[in-house]
PDB file of N, CA and C in Angstrom:
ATOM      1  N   UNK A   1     -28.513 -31.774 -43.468  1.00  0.00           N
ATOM      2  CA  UNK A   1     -27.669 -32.939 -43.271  1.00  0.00           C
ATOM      3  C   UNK A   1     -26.215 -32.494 -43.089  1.00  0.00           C
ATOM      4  N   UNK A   2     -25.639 -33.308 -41.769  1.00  0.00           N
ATOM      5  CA  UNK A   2     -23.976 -32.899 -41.798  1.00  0.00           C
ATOM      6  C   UNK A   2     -23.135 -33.480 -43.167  1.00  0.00           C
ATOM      7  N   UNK A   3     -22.449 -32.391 -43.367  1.00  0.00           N
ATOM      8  CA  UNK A   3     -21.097 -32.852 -43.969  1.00  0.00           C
ATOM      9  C   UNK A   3     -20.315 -33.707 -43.195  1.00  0.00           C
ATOM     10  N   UNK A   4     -20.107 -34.718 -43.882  1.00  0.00           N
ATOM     11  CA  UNK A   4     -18.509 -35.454 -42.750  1.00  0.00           C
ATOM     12  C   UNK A   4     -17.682 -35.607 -43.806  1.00  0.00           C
ATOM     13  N   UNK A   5     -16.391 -35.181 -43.421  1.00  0.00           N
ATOM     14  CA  UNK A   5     -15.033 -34.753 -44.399  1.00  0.00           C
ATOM     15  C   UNK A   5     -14.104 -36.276 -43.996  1.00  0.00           C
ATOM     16  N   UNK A   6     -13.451 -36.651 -44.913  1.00  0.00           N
ATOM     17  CA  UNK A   6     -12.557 -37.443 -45.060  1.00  0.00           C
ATOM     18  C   UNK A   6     -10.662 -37.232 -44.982  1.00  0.00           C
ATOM     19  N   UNK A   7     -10.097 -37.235 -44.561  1.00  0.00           N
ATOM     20  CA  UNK A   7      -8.499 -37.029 -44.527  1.00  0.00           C
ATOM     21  C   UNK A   7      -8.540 -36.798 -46.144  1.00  0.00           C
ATOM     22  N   UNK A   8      -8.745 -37.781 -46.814  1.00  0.00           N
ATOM     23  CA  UNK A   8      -8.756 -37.452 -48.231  1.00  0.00           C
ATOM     24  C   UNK A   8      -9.140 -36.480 -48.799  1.00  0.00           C
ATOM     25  N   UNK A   9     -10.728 -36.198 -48.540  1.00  0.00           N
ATOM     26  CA  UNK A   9     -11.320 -34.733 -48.859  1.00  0.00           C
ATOM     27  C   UNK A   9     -10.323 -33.536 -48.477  1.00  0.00           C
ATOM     28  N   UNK A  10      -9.972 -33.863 -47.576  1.00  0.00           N
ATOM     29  CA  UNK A  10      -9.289 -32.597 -47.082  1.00  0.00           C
ATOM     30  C   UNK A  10      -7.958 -32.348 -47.789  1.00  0.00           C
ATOM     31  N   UNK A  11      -6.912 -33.523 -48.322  1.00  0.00           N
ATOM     32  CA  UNK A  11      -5.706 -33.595 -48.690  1.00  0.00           C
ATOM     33  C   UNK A  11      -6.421 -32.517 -50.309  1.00  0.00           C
ATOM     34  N   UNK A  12      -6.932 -33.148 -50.769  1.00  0.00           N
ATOM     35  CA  UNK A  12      -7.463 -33.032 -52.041  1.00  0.00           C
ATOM     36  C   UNK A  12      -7.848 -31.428 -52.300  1.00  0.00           C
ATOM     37  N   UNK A  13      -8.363 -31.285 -50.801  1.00  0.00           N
ATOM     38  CA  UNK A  13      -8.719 -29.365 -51.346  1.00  0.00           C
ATOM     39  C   UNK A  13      -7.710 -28.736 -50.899  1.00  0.00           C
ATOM     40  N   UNK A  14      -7.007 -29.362 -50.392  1.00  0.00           N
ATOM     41  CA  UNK A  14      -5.391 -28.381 -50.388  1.00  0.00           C
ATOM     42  C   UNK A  14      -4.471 -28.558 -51.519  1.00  0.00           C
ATOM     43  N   UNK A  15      -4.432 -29.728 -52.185  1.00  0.00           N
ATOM     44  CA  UNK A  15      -4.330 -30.095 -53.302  1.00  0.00           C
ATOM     45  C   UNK A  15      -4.659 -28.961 -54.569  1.00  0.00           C
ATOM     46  N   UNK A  16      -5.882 -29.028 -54.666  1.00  0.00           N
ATOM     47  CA  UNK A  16      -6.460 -27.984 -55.617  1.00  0.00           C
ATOM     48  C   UNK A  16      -6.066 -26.396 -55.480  1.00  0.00           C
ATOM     49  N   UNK A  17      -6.009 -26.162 -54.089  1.00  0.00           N
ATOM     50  CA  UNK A  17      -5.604 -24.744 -53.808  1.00  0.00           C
ATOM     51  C   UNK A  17      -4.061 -24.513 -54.187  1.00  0.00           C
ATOM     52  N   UNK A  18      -2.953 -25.467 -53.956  1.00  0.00           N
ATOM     53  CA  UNK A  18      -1.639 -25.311 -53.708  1.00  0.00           C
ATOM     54  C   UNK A  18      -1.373 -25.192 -52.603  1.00  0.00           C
ATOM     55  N   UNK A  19      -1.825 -25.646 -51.771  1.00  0.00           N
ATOM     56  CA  UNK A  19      -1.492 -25.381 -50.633  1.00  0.00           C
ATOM     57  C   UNK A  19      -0.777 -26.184 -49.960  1.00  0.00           C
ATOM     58  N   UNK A  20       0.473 -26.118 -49.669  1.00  0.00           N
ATOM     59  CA  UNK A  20       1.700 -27.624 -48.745  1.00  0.00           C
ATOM     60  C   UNK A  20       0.995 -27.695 -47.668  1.00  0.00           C
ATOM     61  N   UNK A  21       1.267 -28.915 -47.354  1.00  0.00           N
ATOM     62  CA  UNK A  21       0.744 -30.170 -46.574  1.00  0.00           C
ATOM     63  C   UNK A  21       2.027 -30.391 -45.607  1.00  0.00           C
ATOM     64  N   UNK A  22       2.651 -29.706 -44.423  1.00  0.00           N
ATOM     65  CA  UNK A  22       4.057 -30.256 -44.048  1.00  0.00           C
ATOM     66  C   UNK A  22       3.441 -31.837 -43.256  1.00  0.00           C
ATOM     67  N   UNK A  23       4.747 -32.616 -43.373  1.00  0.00           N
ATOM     68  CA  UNK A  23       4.445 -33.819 -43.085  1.00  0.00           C
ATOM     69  C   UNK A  23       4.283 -33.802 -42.000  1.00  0.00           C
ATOM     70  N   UNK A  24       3.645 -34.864 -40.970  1.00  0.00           N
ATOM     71  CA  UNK A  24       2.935 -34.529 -39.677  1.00  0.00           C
ATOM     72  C   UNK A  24       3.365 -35.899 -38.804  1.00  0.00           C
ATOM     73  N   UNK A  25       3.436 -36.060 -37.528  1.00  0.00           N
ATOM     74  CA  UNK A  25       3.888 -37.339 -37.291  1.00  0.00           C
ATOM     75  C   UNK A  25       1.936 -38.223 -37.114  1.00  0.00           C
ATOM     76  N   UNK A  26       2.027 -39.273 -36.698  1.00  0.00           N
ATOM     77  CA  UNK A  26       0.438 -39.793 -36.688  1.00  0.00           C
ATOM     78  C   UNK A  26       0.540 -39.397 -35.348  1.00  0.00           C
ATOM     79  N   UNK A  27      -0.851 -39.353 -34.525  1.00  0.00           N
ATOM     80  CA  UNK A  27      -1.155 -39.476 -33.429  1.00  0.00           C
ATOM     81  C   UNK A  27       0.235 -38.414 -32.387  1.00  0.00           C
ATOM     82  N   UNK A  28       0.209 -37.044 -32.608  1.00  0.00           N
ATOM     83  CA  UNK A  28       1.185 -36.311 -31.953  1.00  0.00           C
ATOM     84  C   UNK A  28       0.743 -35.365 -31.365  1.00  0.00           C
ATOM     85  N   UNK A  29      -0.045 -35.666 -30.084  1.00  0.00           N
ATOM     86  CA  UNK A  29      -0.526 -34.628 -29.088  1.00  0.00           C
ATOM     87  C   UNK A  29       0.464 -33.256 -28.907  1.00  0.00           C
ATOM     88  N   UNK A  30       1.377 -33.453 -28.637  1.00  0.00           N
ATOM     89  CA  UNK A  30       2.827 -32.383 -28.613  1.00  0.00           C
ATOM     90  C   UNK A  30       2.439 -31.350 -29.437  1.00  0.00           C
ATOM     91  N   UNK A  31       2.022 -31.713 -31.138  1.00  0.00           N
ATOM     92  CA  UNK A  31       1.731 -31.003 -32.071  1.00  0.00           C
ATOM     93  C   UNK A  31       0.244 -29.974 -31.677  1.00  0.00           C
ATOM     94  N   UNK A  32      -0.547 -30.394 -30.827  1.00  0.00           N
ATOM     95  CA  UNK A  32      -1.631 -30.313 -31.178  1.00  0.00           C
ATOM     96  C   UNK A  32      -1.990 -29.046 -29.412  1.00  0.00           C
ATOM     97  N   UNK A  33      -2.491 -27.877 -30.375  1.00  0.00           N
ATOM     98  CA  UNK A  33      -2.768 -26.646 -29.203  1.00  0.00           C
ATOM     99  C   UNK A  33      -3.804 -27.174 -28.292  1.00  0.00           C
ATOM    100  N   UNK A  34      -4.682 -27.821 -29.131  1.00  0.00           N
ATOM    101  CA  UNK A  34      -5.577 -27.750 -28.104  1.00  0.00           C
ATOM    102  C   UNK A  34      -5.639 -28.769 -27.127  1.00  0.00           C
ATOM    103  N   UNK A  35      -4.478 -29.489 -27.499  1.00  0.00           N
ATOM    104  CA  UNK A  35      -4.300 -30.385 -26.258  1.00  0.00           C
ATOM    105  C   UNK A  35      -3.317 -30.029 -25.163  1.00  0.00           C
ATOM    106  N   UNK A  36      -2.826 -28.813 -25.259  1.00  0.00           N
ATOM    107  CA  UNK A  36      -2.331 -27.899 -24.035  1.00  0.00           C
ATOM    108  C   UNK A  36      -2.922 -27.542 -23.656  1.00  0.00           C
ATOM    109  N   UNK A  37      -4.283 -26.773 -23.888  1.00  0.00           N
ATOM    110  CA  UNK A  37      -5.336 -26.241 -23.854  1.00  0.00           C
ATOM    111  C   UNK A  37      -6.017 -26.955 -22.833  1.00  0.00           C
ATOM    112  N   UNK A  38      -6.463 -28.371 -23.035  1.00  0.00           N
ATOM    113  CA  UNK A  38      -7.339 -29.001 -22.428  1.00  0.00           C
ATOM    114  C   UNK A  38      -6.669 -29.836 -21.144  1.00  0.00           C
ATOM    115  N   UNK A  39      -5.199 -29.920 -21.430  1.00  0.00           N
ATOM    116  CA  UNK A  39      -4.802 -30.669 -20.011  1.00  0.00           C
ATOM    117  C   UNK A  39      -4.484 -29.276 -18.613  1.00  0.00           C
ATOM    118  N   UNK A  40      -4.497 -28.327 -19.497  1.00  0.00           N
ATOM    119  CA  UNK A  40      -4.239 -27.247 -18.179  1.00  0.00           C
ATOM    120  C   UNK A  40      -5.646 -27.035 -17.642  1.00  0.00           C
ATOM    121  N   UNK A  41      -6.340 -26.949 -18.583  1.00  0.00           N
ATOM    122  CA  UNK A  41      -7.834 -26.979 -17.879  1.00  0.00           C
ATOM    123  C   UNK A  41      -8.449 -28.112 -17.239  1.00  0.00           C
ATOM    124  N   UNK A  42      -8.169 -29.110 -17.349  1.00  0.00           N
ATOM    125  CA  UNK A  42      -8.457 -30.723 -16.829  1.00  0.00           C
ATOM    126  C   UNK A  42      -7.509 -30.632 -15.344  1.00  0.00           C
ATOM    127  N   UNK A  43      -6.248 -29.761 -15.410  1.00  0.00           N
ATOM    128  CA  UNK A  43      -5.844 -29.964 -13.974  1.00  0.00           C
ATOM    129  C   UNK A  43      -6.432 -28.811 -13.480  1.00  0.00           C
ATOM    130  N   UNK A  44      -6.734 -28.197 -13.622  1.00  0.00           N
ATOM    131  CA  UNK A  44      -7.596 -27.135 -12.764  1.00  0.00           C
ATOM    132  C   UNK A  44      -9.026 -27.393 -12.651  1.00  0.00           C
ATOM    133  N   UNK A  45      -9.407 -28.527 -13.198  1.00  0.00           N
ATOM    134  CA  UNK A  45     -11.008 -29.210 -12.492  1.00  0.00           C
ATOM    135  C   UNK A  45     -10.382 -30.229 -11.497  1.00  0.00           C
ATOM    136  N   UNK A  46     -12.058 -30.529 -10.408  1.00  0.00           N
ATOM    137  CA  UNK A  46     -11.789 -30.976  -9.785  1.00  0.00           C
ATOM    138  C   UNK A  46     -11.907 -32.517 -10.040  1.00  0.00           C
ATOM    139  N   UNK A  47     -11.560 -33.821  -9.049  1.00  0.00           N
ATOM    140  CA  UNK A  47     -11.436 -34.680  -9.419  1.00  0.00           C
ATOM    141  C   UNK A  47     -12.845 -35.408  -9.543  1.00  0.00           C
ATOM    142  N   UNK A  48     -13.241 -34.637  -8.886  1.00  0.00           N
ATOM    143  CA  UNK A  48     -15.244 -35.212  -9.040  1.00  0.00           C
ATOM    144  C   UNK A  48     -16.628 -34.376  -8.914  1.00  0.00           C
ATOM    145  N   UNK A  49     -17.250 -34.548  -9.167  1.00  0.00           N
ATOM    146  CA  UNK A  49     -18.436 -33.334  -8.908  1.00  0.00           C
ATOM    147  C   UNK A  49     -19.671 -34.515  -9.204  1.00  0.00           C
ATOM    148  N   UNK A  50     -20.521 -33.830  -7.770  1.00  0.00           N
ATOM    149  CA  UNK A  50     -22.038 -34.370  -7.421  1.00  0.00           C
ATOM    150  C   UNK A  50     -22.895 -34.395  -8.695  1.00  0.00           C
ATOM    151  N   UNK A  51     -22.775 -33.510  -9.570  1.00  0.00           N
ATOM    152  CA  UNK A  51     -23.648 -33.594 -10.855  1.00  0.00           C
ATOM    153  C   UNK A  51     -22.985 -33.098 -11.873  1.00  0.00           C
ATOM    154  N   UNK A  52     -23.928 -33.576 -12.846  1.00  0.00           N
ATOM    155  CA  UNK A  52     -23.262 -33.152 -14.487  1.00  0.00           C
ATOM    156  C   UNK A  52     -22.834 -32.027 -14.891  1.00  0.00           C
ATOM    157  N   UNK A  53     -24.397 -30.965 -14.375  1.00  0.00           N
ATOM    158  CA  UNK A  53     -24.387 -29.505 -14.495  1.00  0.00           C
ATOM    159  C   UNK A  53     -23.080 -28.395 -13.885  1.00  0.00           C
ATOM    160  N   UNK A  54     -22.936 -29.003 -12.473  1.00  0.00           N
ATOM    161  CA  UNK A  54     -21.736 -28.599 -12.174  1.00  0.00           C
ATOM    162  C   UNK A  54     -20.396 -28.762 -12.844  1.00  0.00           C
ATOM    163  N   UNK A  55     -20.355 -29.752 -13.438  1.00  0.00           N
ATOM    164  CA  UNK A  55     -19.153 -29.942 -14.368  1.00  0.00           C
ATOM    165  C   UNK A  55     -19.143 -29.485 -15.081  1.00  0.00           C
ATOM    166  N   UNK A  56     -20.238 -28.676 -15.733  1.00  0.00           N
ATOM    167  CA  UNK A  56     -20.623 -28.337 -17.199  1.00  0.00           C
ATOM    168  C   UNK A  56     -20.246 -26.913 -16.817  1.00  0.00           C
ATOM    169  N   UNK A  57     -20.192 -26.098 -16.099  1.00  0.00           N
ATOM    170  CA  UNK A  57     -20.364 -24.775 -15.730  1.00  0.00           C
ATOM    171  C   UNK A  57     -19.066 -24.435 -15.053  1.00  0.00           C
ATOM    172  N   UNK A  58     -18.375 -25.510 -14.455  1.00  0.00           N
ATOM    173  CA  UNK A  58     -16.936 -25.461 -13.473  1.00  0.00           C
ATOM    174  C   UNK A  58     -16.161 -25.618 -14.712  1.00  0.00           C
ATOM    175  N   UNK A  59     -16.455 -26.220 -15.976  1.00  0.00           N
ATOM    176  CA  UNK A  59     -15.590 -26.276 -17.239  1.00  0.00           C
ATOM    177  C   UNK A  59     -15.487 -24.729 -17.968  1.00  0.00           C
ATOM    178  N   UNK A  60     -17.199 -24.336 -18.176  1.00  0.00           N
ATOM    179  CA  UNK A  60     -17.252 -23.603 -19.115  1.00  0.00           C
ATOM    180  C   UNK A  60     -16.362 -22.334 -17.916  1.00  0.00           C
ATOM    181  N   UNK A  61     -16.557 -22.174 -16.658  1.00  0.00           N
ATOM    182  CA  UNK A  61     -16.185 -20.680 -16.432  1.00  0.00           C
ATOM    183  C   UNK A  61     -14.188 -21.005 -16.141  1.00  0.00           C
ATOM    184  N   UNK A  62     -13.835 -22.289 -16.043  1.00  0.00           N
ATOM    185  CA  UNK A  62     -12.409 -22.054 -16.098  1.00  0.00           C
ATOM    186  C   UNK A  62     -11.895 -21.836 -17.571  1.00  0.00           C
ATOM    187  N   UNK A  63     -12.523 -22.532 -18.846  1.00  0.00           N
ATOM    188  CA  UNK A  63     -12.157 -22.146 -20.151  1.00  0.00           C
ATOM    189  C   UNK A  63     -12.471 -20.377 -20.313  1.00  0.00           C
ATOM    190  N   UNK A  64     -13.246 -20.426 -19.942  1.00  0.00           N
ATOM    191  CA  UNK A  64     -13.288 -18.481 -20.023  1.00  0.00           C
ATOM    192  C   UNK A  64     -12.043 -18.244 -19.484  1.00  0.00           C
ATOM    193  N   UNK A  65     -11.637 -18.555 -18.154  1.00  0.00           N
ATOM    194  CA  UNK A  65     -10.647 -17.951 -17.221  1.00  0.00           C
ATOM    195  C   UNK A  65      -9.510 -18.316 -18.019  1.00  0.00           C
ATOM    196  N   UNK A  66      -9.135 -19.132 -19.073  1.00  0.00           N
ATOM    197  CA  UNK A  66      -7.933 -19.139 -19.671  1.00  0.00           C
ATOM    198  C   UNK A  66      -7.625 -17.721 -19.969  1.00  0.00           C
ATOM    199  N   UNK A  67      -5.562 -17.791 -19.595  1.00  0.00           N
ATOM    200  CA  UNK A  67      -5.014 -16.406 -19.843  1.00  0.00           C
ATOM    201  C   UNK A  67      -5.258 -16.307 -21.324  1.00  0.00           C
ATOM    202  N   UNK A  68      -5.363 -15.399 -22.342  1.00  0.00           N
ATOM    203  CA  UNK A  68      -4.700 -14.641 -23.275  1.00  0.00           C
ATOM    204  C   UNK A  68      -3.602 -14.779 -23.672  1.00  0.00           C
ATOM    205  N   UNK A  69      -2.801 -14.506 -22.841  1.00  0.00           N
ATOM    206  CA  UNK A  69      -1.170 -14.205 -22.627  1.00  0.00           C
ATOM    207  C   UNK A  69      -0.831 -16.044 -22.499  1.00  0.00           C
ATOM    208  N   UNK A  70      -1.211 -17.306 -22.542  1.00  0.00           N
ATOM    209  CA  UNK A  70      -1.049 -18.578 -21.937  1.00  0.00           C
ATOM    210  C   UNK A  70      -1.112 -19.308 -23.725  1.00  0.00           C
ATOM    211  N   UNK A  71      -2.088 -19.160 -24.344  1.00  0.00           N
ATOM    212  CA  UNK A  71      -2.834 -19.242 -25.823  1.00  0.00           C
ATOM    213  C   UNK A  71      -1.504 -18.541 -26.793  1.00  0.00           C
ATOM    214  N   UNK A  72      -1.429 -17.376 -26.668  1.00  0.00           N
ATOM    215  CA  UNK A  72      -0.503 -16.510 -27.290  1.00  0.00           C
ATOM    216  C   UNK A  72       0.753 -17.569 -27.195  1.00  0.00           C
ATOM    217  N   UNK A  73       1.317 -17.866 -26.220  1.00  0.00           N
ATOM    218  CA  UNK A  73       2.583 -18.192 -26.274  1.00  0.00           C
ATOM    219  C   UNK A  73       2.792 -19.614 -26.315  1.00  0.00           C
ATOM    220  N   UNK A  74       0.981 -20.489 -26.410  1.00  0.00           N
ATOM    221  CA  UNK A  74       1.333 -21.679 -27.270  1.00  0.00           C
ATOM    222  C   UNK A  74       1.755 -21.423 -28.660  1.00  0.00           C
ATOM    223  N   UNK A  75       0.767 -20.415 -29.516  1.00  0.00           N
ATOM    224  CA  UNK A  75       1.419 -19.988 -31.065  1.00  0.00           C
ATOM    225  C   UNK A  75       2.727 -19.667 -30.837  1.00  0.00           C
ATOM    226  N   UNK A  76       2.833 -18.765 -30.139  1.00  0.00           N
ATOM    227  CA  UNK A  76       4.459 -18.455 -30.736  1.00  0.00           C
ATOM    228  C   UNK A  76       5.715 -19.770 -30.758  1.00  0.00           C
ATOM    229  N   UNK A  77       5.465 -20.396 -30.123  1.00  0.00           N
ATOM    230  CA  UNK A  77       5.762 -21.418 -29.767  1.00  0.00           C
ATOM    231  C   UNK A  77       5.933 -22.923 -30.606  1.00  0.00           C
ATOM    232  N   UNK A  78       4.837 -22.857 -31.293  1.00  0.00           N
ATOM    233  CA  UNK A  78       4.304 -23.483 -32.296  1.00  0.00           C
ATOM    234  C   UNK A  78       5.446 -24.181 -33.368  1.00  0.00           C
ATOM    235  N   UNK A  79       6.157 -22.450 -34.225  1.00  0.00           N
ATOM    236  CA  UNK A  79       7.188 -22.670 -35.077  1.00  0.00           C
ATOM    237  C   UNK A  79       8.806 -23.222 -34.675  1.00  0.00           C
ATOM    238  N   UNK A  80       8.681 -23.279 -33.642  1.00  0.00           N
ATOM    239  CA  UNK A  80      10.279 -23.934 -33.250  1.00  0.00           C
ATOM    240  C   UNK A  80       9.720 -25.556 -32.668  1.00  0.00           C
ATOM    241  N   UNK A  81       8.617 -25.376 -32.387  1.00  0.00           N
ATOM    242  CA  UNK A  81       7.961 -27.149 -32.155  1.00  0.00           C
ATOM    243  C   UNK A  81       8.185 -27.877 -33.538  1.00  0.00           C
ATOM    244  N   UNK A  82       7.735 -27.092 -34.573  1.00  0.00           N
ATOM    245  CA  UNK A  82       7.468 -27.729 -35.946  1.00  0.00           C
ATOM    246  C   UNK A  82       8.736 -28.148 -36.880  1.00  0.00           C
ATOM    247  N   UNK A  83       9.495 -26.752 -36.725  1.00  0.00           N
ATOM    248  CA  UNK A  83      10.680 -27.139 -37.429  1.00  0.00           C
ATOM    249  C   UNK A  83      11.542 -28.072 -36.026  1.00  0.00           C
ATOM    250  N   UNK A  84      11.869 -28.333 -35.207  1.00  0.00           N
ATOM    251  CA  UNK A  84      12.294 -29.347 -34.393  1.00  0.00           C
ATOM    252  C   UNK A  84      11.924 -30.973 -35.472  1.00  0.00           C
ATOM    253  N   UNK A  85      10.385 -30.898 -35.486  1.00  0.00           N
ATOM    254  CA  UNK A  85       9.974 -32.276 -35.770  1.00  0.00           C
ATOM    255  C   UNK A  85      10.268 -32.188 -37.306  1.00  0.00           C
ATOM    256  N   UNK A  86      10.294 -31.343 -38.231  1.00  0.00           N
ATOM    257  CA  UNK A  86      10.329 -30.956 -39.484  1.00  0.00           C
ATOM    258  C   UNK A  86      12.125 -31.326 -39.650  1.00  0.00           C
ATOM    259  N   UNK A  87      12.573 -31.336 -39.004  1.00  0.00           N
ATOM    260  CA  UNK A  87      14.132 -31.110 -39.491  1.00  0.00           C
ATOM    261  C   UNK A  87      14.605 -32.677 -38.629  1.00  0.00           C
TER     262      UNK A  87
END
Protein backbone atom coordinates (compact mmCIF):
# COMPACT_ATOMS: atom_id res chain seq x y z
CA UNK A 1 0.00 0.00 0.00
CA UNK A 2 1.20 3.68 -0.93
CA UNK A 3 2.19 6.02 1.63
CA UNK A 4 0.53 9.45 0.96
CA UNK A 5 2.33 12.23 3.04
CA UNK A 6 0.58 15.29 4.22
CA UNK A 7 2.26 19.04 4.24
CA UNK A 8 1.83 18.36 7.89
CA UNK A 9 3.59 15.01 7.97
CA UNK A 10 6.24 16.52 6.38
CA UNK A 11 6.46 19.94 8.54
CA UNK A 12 6.48 17.59 11.56
CA UNK A 13 9.54 15.38 10.47
CA UNK A 14 11.53 18.34 9.94
CA UNK A 15 10.28 19.41 13.07
CA UNK A 16 11.63 16.39 14.92
CA UNK A 17 14.95 16.46 13.05
CA UNK A 18 15.68 20.37 13.56
CA UNK A 19 15.62 21.01 10.55
CA UNK A 20 14.48 25.00 9.28
CA UNK A 21 11.73 25.24 7.16
CA UNK A 22 12.67 28.76 5.15
CA UNK A 23 9.41 30.39 4.47
CA UNK A 24 8.21 29.73 0.94
CA UNK A 25 5.81 31.87 -1.11
CA UNK A 26 2.38 29.50 -2.04
CA UNK A 27 2.13 28.42 -5.51
CA UNK A 28 5.85 29.85 -6.83
CA UNK A 29 6.86 28.17 -10.01
CA UNK A 30 10.05 30.68 -10.14
CA UNK A 31 11.06 28.68 -6.97
CA UNK A 32 10.62 25.46 -8.38
CA UNK A 33 13.71 23.55 -10.72
CA UNK A 34 11.75 21.44 -12.14
CA UNK A 35 9.64 23.75 -13.62
CA UNK A 36 12.59 25.16 -15.68
CA UNK A 37 13.20 21.85 -16.40
CA UNK A 38 9.93 21.06 -17.92
CA UNK A 39 9.12 24.34 -19.84
CA UNK A 40 12.52 24.08 -21.78
CA UNK A 41 11.62 20.67 -22.61
CA UNK A 42 7.86 21.43 -23.50
CA UNK A 43 9.37 24.08 -25.99
CA UNK A 44 11.48 21.74 -27.62
CA UNK A 45 8.42 19.24 -28.25
CA UNK A 46 6.46 19.48 -30.92
CA UNK A 47 3.05 21.03 -31.00
CA UNK A 48 1.33 17.69 -31.89
CA UNK A 49 2.09 14.13 -32.59
CA UNK A 50 -0.06 11.31 -34.51
CA UNK A 51 0.21 9.02 -31.40
CA UNK A 52 0.80 8.68 -27.78
CA UNK A 53 3.90 6.48 -28.17
CA UNK A 54 5.57 9.05 -30.14
CA UNK A 55 5.15 11.54 -27.51
CA UNK A 56 6.24 9.22 -25.03
CA UNK A 57 9.68 8.58 -26.67
CA UNK A 58 10.09 12.36 -28.36
CA UNK A 59 9.80 13.29 -24.40
CA UNK A 60 11.83 10.60 -22.95
CA UNK A 61 14.90 11.10 -25.63
CA UNK A 62 14.80 15.12 -25.33
CA UNK A 63 14.85 14.76 -21.29
CA UNK A 64 17.96 12.57 -21.81
CA UNK A 65 19.27 15.32 -24.23
CA UNK A 66 19.04 17.85 -21.35
CA UNK A 67 22.57 19.70 -20.93
CA UNK A 68 24.39 18.91 -17.61
CA UNK A 69 25.92 22.18 -17.77
CA UNK A 70 21.80 23.77 -18.16
CA UNK A 71 20.66 21.70 -14.53
CA UNK A 72 24.01 22.80 -12.92
CA UNK A 73 23.39 26.37 -13.38
CA UNK A 74 19.70 26.14 -12.36
CA UNK A 75 21.38 25.10 -8.70
CA UNK A 76 23.80 27.52 -8.69
CA UNK A 77 21.39 29.82 -9.27
CA UNK A 78 19.01 28.70 -6.85
CA UNK A 79 20.74 30.72 -3.74
CA UNK A 80 20.50 34.29 -5.02
CA UNK A 81 16.70 33.30 -6.24
CA UNK A 82 16.04 32.43 -2.53
CA UNK A 83 17.65 35.02 -0.64
CA UNK A 84 16.03 37.70 -3.27
CA UNK A 85 12.53 36.23 -2.06
CA UNK A 86 13.95 35.57 1.58
CA UNK A 87 15.01 39.18 2.14
Amino acid sequence: MEQIYTTTDVYNYFSKRGIEVLPWPVKSPGLSLIESVRSKLKDKLKRSYEIREELVEDTERRWNNIETEYIVNLYQGMKRIIQTVVL
